[in-house]
C-alpha atoms as a PDB file:
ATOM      1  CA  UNK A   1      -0.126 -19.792-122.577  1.00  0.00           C
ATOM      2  CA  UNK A   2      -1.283 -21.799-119.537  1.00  0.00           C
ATOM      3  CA  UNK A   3      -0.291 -20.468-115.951  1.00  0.00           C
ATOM      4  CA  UNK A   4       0.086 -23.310-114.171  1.00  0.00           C
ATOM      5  CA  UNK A   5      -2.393 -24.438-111.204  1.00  0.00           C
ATOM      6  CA  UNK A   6      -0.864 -22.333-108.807  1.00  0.00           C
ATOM      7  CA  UNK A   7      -3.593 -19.743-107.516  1.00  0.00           C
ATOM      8  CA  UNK A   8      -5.628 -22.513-108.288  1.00  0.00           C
ATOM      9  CA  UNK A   9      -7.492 -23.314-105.400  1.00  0.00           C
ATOM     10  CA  UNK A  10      -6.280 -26.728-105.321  1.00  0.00           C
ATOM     11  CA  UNK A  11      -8.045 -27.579-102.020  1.00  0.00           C
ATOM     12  CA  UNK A  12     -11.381 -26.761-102.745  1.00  0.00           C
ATOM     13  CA  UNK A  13     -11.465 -30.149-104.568  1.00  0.00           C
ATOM     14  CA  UNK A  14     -10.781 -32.964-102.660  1.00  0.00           C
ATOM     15  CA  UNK A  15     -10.523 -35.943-103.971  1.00  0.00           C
ATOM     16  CA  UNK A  16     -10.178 -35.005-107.487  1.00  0.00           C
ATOM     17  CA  UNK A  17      -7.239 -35.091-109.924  1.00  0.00           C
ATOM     18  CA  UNK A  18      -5.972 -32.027-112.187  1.00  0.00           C
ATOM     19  CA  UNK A  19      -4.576 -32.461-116.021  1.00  0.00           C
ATOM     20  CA  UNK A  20      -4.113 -30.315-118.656  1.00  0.00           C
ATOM     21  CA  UNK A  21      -6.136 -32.126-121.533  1.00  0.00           C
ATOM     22  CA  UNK A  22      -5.556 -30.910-125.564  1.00  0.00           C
ATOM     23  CA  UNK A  23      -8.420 -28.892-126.533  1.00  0.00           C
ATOM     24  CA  UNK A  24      -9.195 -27.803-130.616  1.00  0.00           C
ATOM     25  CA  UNK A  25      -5.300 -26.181-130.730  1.00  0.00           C
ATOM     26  CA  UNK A  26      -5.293 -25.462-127.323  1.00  0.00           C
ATOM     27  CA  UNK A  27      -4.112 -27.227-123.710  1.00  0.00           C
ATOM     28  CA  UNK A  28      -7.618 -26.879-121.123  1.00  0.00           C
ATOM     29  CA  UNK A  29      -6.995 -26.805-117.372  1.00  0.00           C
ATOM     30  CA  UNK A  30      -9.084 -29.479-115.744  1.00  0.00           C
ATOM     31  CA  UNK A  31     -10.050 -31.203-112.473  1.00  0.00           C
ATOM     32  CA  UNK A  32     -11.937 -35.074-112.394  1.00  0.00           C
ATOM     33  CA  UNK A  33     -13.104 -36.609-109.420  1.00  0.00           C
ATOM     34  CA  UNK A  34     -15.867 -39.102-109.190  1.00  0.00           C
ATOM     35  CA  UNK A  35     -17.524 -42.086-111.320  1.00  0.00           C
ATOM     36  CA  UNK A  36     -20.536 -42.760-112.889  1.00  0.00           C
ATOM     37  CA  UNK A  37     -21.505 -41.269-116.112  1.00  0.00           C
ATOM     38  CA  UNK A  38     -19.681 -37.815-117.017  1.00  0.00           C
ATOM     39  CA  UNK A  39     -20.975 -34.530-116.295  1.00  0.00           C
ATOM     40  CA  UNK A  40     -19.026 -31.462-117.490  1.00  0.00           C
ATOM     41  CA  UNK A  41     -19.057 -28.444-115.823  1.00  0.00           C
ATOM     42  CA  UNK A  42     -18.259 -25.377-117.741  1.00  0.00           C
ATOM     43  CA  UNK A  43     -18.000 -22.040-115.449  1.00  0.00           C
ATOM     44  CA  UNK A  44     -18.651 -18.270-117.029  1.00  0.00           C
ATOM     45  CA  UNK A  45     -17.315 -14.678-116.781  1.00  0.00           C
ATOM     46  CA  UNK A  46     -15.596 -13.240-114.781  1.00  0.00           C
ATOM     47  CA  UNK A  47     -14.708 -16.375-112.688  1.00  0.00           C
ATOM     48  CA  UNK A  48     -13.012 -19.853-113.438  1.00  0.00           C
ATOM     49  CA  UNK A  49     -13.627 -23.252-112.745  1.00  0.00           C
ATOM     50  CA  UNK A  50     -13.589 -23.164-109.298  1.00  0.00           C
ATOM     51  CA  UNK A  51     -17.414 -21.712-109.190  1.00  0.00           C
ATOM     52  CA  UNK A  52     -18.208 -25.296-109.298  1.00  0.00           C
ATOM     53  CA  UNK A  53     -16.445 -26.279-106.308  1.00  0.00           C
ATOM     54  CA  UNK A  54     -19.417 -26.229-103.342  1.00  0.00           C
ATOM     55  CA  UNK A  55     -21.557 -28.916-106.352  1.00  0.00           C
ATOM     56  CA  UNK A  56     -18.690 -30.771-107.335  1.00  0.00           C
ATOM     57  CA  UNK A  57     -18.230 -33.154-104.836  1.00  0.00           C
ATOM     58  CA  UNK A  58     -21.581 -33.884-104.400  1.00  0.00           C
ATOM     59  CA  UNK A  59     -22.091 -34.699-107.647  1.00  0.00           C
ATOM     60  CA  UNK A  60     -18.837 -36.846-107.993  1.00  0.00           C
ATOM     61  CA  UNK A  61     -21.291 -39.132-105.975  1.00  0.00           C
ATOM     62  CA  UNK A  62     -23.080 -40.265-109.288  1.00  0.00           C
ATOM     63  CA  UNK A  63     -21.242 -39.044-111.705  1.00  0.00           C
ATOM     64  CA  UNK A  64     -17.565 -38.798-113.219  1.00  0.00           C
ATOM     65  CA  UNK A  65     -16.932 -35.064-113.083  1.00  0.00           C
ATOM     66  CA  UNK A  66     -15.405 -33.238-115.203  1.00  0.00           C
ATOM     67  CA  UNK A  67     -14.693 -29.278-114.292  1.00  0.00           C
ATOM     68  CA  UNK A  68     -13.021 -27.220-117.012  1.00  0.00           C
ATOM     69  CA  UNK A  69     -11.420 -23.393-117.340  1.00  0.00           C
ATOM     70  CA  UNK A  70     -12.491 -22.671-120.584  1.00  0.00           C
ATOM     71  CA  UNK A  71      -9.873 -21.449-122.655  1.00  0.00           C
ATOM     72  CA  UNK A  72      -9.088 -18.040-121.893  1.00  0.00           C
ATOM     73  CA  UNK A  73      -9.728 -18.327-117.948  1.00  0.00           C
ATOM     74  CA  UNK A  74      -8.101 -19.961-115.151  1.00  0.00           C
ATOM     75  CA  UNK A  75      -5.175 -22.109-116.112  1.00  0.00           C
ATOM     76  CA  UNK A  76      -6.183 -23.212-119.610  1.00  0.00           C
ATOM     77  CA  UNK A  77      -4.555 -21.412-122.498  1.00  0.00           C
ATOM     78  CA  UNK A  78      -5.170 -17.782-123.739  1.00  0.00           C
ATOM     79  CA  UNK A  79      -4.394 -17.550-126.993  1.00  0.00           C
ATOM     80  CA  UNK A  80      -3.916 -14.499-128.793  1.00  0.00           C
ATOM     81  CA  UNK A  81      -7.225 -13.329-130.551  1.00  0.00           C
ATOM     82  CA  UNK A  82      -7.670 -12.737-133.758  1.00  0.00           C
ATOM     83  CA  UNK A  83      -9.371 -10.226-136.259  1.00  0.00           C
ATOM     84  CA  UNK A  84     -12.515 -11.846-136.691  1.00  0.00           C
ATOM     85  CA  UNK A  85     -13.014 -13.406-132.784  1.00  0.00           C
ATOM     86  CA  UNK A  86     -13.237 -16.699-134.173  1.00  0.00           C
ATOM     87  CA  UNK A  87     -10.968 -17.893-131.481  1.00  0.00           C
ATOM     88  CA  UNK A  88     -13.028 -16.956-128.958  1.00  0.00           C
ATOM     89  CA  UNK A  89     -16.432 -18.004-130.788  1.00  0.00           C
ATOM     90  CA  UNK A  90     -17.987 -20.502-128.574  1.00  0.00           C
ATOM     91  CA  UNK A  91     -17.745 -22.941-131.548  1.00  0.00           C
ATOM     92  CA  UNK A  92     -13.991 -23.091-130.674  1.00  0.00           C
ATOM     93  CA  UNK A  93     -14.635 -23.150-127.303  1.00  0.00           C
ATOM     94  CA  UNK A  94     -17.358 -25.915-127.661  1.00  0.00           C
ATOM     95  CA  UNK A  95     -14.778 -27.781-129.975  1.00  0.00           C
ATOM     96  CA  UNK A  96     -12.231 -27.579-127.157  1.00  0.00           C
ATOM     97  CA  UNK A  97     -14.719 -29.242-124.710  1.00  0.00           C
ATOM     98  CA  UNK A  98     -15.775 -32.132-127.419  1.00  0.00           C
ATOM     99  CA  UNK A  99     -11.840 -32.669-128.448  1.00  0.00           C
ATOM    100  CA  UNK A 100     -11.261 -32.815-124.203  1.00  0.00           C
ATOM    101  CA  UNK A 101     -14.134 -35.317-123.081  1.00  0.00           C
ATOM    102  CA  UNK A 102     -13.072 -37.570-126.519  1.00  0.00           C
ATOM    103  CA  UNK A 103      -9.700 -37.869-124.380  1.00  0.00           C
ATOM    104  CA  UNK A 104     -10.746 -39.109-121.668  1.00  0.00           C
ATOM    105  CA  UNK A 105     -12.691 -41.503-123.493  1.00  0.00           C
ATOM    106  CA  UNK A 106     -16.419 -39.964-123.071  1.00  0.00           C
ATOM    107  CA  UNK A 107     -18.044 -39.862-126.607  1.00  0.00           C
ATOM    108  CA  UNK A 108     -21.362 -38.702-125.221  1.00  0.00           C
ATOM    109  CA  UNK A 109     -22.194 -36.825-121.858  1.00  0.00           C
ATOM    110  CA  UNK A 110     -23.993 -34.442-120.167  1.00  0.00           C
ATOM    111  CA  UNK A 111     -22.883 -30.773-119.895  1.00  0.00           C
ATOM    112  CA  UNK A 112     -24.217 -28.097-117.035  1.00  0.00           C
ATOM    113  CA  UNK A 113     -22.548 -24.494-117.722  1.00  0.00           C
ATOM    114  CA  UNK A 114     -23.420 -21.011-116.172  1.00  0.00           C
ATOM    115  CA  UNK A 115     -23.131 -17.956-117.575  1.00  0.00           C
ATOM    116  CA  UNK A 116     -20.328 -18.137-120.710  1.00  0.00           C
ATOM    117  CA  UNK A 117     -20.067 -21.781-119.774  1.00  0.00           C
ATOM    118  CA  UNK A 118     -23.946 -22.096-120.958  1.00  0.00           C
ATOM    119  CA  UNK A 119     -22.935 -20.601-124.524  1.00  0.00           C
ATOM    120  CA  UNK A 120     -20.664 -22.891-125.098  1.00  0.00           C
ATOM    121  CA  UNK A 121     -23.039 -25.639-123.563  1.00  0.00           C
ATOM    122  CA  UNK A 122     -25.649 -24.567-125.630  1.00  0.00           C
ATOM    123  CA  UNK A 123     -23.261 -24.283-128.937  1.00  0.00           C
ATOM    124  CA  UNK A 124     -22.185 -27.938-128.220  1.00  0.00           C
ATOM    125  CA  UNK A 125     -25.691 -29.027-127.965  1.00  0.00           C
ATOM    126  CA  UNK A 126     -26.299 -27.782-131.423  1.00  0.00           C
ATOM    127  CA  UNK A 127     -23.097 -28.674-133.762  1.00  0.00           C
ATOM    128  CA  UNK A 128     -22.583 -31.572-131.535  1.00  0.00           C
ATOM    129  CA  UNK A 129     -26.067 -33.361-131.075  1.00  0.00           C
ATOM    130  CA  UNK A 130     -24.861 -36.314-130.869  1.00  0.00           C
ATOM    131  CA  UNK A 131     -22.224 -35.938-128.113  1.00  0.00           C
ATOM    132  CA  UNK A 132     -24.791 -34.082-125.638  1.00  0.00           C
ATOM    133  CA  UNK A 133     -26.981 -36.302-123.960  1.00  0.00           C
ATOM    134  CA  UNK A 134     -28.680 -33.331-121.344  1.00  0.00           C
ATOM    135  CA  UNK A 135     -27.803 -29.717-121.399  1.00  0.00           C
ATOM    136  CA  UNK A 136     -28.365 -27.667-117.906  1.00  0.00           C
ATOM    137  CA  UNK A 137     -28.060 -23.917-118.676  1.00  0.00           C
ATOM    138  CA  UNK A 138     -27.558 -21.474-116.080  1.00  0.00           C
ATOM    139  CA  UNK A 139     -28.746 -18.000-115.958  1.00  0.00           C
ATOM    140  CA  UNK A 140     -28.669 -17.495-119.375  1.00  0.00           C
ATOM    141  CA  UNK A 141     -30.599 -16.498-122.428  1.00  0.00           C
ATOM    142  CA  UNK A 142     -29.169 -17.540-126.068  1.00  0.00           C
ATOM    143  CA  UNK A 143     -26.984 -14.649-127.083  1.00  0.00           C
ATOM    144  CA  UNK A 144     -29.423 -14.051-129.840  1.00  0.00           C
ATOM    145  CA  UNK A 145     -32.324 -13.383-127.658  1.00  0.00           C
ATOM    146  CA  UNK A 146     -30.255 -11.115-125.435  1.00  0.00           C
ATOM    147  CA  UNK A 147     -29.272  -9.057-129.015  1.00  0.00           C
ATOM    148  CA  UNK A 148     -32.329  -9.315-130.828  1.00  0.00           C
ATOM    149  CA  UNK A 149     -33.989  -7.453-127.758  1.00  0.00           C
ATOM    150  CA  UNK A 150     -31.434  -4.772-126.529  1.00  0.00           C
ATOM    151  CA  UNK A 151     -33.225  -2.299-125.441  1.00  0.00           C
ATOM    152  CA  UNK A 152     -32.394   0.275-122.618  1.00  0.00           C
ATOM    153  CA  UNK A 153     -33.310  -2.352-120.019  1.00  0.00           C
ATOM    154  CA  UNK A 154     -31.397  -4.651-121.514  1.00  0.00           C
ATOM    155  CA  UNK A 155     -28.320  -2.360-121.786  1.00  0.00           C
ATOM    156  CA  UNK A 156     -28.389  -1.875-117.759  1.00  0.00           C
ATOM    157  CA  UNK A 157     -28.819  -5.113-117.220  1.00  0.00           C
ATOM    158  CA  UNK A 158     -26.419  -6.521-119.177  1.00  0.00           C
ATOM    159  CA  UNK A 159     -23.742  -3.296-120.350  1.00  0.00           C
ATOM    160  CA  UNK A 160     -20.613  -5.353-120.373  1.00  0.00           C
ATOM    161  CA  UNK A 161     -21.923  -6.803-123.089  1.00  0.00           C
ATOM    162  CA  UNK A 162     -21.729  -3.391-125.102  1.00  0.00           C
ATOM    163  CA  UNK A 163     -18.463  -2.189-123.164  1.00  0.00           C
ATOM    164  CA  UNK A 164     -15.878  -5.877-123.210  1.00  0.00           C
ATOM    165  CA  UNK A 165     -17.330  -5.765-127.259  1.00  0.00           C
ATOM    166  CA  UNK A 166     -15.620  -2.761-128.166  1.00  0.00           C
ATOM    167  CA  UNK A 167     -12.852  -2.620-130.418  1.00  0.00           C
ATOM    168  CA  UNK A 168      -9.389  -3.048-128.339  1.00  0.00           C
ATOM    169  CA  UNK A 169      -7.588  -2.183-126.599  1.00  0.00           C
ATOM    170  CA  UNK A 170     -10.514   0.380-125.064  1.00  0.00           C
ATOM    171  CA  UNK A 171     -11.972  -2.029-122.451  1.00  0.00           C
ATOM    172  CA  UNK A 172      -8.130  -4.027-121.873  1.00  0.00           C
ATOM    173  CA  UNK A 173      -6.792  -0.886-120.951  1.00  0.00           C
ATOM    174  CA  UNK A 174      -9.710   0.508-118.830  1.00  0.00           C
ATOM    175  CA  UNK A 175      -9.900  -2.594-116.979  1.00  0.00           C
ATOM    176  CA  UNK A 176      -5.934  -2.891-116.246  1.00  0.00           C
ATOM    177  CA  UNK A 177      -6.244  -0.003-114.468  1.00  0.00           C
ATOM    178  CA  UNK A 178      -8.447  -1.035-111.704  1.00  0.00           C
ATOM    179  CA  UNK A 179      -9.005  -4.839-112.317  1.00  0.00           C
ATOM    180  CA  UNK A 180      -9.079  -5.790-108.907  1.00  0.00           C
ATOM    181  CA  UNK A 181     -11.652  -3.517-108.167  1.00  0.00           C
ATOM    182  CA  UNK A 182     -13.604  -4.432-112.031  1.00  0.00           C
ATOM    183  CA  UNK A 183     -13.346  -7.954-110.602  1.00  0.00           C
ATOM    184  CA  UNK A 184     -15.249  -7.344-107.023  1.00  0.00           C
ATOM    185  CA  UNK A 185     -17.383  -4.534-108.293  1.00  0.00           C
ATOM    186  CA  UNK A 186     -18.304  -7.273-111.034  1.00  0.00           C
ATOM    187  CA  UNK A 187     -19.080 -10.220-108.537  1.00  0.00           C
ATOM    188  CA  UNK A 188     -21.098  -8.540-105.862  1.00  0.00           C
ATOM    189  CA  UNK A 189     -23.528  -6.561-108.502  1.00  0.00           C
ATOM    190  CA  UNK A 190     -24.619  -9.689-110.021  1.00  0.00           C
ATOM    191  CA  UNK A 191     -25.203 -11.272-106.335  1.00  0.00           C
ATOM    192  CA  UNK A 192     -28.785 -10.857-104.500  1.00  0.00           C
ATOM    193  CA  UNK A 193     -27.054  -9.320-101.627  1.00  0.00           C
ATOM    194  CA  UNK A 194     -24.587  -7.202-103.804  1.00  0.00           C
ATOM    195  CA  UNK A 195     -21.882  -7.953-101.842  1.00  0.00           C
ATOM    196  CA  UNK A 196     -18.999 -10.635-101.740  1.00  0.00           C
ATOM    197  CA  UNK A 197     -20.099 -12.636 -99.124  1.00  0.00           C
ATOM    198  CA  UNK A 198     -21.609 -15.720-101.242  1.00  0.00           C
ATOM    199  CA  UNK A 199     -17.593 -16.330-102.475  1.00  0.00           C
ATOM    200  CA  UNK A 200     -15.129 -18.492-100.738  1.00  0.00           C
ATOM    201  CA  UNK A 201     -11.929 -16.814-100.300  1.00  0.00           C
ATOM    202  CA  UNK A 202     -10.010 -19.566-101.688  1.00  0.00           C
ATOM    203  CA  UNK A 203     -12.550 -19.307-104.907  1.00  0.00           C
ATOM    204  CA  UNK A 204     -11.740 -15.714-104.974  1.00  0.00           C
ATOM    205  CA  UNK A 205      -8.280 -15.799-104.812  1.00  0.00           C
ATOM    206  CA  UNK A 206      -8.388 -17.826-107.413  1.00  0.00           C
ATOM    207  CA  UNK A 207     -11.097 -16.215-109.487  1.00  0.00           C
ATOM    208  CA  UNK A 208      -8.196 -12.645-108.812  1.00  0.00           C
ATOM    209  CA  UNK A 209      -5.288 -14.879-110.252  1.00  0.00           C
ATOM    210  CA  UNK A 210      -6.930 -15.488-113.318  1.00  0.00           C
ATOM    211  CA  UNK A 211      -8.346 -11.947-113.957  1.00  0.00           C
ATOM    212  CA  UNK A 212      -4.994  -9.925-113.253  1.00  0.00           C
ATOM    213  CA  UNK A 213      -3.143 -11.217-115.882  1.00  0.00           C
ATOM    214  CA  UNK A 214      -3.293  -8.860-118.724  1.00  0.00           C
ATOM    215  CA  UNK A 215      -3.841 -12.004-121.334  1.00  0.00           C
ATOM    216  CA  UNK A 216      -6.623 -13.131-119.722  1.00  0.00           C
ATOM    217  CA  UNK A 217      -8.057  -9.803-119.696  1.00  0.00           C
ATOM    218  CA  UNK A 218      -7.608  -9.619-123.501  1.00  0.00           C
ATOM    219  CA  UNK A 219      -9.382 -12.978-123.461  1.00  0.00           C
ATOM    220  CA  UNK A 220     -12.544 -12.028-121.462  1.00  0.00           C
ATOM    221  CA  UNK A 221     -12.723  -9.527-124.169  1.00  0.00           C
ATOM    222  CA  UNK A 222     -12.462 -11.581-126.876  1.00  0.00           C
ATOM    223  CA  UNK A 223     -14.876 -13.705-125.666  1.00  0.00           C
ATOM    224  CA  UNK A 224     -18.180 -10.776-125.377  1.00  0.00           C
ATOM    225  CA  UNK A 225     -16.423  -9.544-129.019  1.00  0.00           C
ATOM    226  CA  UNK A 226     -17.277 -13.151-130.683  1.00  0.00           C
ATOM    227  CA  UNK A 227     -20.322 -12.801-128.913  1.00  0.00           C
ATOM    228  CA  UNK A 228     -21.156  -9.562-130.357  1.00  0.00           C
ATOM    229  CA  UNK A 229     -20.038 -11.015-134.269  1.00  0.00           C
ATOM    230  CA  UNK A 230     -19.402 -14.405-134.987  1.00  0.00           C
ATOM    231  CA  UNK A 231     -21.507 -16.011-132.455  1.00  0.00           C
ATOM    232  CA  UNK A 232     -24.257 -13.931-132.810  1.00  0.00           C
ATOM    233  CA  UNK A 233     -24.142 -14.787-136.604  1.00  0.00           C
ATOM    234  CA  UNK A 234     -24.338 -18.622-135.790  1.00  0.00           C
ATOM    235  CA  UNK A 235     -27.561 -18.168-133.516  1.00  0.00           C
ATOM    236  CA  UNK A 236     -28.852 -16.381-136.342  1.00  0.00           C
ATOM    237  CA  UNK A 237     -28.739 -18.609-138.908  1.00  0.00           C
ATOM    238  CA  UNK A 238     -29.327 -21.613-136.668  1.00  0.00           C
ATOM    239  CA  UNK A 239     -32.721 -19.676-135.890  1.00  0.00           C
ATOM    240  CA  UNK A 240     -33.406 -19.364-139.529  1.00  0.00           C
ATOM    241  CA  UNK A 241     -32.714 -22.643-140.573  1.00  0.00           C
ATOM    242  CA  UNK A 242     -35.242 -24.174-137.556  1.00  0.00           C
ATOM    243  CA  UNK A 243     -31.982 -25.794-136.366  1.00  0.00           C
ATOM    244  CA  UNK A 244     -33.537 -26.844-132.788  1.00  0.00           C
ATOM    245  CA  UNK A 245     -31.425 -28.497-129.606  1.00  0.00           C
ATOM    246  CA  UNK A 246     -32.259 -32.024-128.793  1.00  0.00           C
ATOM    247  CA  UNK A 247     -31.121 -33.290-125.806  1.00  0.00           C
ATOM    248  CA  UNK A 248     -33.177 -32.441-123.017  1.00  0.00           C
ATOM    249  CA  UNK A 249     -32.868 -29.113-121.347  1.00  0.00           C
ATOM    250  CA  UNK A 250     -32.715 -27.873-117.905  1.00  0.00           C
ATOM    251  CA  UNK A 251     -33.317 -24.054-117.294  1.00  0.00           C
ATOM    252  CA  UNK A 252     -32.204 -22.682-114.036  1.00  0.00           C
ATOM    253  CA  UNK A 253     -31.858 -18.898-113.211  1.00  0.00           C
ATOM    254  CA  UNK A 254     -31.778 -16.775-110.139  1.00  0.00           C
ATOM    255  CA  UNK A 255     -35.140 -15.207-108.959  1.00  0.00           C
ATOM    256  CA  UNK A 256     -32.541 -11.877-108.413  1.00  0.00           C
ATOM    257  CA  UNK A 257     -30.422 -13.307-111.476  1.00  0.00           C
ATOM    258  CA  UNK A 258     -29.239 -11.620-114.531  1.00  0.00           C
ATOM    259  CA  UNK A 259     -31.711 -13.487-116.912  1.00  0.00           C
ATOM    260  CA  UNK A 260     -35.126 -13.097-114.853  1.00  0.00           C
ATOM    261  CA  UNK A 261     -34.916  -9.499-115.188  1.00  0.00           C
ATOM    262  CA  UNK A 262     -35.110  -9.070-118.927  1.00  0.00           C
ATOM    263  CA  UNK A 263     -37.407 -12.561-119.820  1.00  0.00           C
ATOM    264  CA  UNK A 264     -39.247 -15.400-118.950  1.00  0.00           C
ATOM    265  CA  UNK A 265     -36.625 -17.700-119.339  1.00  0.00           C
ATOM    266  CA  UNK A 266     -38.308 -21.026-120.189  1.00  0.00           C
ATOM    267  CA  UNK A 267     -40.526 -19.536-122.512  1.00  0.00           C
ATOM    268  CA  UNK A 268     -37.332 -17.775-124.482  1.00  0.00           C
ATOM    269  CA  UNK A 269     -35.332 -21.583-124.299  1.00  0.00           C
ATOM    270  CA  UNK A 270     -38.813 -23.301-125.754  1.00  0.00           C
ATOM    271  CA  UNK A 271     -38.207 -21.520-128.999  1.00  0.00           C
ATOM    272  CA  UNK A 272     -34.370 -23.473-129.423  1.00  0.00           C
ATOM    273  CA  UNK A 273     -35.504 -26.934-127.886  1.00  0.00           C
ATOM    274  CA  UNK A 274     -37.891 -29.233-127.308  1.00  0.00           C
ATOM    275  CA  UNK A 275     -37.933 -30.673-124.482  1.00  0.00           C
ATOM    276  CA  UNK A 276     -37.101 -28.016-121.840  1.00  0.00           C
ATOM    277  CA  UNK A 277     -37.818 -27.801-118.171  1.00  0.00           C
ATOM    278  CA  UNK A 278     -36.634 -25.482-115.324  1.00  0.00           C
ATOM    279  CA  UNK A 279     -36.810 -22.939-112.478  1.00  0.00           C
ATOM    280  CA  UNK A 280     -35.805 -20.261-110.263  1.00  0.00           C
ATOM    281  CA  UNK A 281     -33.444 -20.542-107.479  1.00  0.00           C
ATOM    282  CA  UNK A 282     -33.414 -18.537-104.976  1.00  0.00           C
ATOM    283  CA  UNK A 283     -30.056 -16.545-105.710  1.00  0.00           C
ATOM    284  CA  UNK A 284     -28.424 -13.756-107.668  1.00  0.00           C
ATOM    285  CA  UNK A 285     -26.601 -14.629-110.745  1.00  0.00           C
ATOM    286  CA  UNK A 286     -24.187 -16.802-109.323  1.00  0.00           C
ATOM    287  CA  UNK A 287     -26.720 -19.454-108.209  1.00  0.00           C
ATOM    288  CA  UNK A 288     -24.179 -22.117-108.002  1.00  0.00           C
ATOM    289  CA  UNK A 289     -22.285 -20.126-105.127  1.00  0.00           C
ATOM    290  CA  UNK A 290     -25.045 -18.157-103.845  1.00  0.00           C
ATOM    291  CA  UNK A 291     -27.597 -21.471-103.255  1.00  0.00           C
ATOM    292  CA  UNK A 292     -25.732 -24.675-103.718  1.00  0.00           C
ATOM    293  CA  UNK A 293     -28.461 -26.596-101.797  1.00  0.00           C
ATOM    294  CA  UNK A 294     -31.210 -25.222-104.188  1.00  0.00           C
ATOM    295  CA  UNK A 295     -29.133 -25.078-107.297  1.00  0.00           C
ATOM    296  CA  UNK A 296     -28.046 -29.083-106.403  1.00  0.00           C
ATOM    297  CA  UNK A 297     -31.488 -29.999-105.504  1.00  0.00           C
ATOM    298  CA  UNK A 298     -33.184 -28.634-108.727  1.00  0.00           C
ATOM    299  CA  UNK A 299     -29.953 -30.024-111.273  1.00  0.00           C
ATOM    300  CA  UNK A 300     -29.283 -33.666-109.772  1.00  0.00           C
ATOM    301  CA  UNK A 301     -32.622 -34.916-110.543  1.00  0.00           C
ATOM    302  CA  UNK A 302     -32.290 -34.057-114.080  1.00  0.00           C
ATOM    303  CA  UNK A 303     -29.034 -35.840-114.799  1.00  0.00           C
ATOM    304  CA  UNK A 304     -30.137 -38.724-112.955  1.00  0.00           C
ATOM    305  CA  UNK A 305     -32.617 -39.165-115.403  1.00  0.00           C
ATOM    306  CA  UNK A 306     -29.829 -39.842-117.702  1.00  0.00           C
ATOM    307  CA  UNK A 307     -27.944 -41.882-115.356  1.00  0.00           C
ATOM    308  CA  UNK A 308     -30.828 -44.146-114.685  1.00  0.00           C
ATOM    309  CA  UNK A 309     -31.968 -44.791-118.546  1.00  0.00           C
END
């Protein structure tokens, strides 16, 4: 069920056009501008594709752009889940991404995504090898580092991992009661300055349309519940196997971020790739809204790299 692009923020990208593109079974929400060799931009939880909005045009300078709501979020489709997650697995969700940049005719690009959008990114990199040509990951860990060593620490850091896991409807219903306030109390405790102030108001209104509706609610859910199973069992037995990532990787976090506190976050990504690279930005988790300057500065180098070869 798509709703639309109204609430959508539509002037925060200029210049770019908005289509609904056919996913893996599903219709994805998203907004191209630019040209030069594609970049996708996948955003993560609790927000939509409009995170990306303060980078976007500056990288539709050198590259075709691709920003997507993964499905679930913004204005792509939320799908009902089902018993096992699988829906919500970020193999789907990768699969939706591979079966949208095929459409517009890009067989092989380069993918940046923060937070959820880096799962998926990651996921891509490694049942799609071929398609990725450079992975940027954003304040993230693989989910099966962040399992493996759940610890108390951990849990603070990260407890909506634990609590949008549980069976439903436990966290739907706790979070329709106050989502508004789940959504801001969300936002500013993963910022450096714990407040709102690093959002645009257009971004947030649009980040509030997507996380009142009671489907996408389910979704979000869905999403840390595959997490928690199925996608937890695919890290696993890539990590088994020796299954690495190929494509080049760029690892940027927030010195106040979510993954700083718990790891050293190149060392953790040298264990899935081999050629990885990376630093801190000075910013909370949401280093793309918090330090666009620094967060550009350290990512367009990297893709260039691509661009150039």
């Amino acid at each position: 069920m798509g709703i639309g692009t109204s609430g959508q923020a539509d002037d925060l990208f200029p210049g770019f056009r908005s289509e609904m593109l056919r996913g893996d079974g599903v219709d994805i929400f998203c907004r191209i501008g630019g040209s030069g060799p594609p970049l996708l931009l996948l955003h993560g939880y609790p927000q939509t594709h409009a995170m990306w909005h303060k980078m976007a045009g500056e990288l539709a300078g050198d590259f075709t752009v691709v920003v997507a709501d993964l499905r679930g979020y913004g204005a792509s489709d939320a799908p009902e889940g089902d018993v096992r997650h699988h829906l919500y697995s970020k193999r789907a969700m990768a699969a939706d991404m591979i079966a949208v940049m095929a459409g517009l005719g890009h067989e092989r690009f380069a993918v940046a995504g923060h937070d959820r959008g880096g799962r998926v990114a990651y996921r891509m990199a490694l049942d799609h090898p071929d398609r990725v040509a450079r992975l940027a990951v954003l304040d993230i860990l693989p989910t099966y580092d962040y399992w493996r060593n759940m610890d108390w620490h951990y849990g603070m850091a990260i407890y909506h991992w634990l609590f949008l896991a549980q069976p439903r409807p436990l966290p739907e219903r706790l979070i329709a009661g106050a989502a508004d306030f789940y959504l801001e109390h969300t936002l500013a405790s993963w910022t450096a300055s714990k407040d709102l102030s690093a959002f645009d108001a257009r971004a947030l209104a649009a980040y509030r349309a997507s996380f009142l509706q009671e489907a996408r609610q389910h979704a979000a859910c869905e999403d840390y519940r595959a997490g928690a199973t199925i996608d937890m069992e695919l890290d696993t037995a890539d990590r088994e196997a020796g299954r690495r990532i190929g494509s080049p990787v760029l690892v940027l976090y927030g010195n106040r971020g979510i993954a700083e506190k718990t790891s050293t976050p190149l060392g953790t990504w040298s264990r899935w790739a081999d050629d990885v690279r990376g630093t801190g930005v000075d910013a909370g988790h949401f280093l793309v809204e918090e330090n666009p300057a620094g967060t550009l500065d350290a990512m367009l180098p990297f893709f260039l790299q691509e661009a150039l070869a």
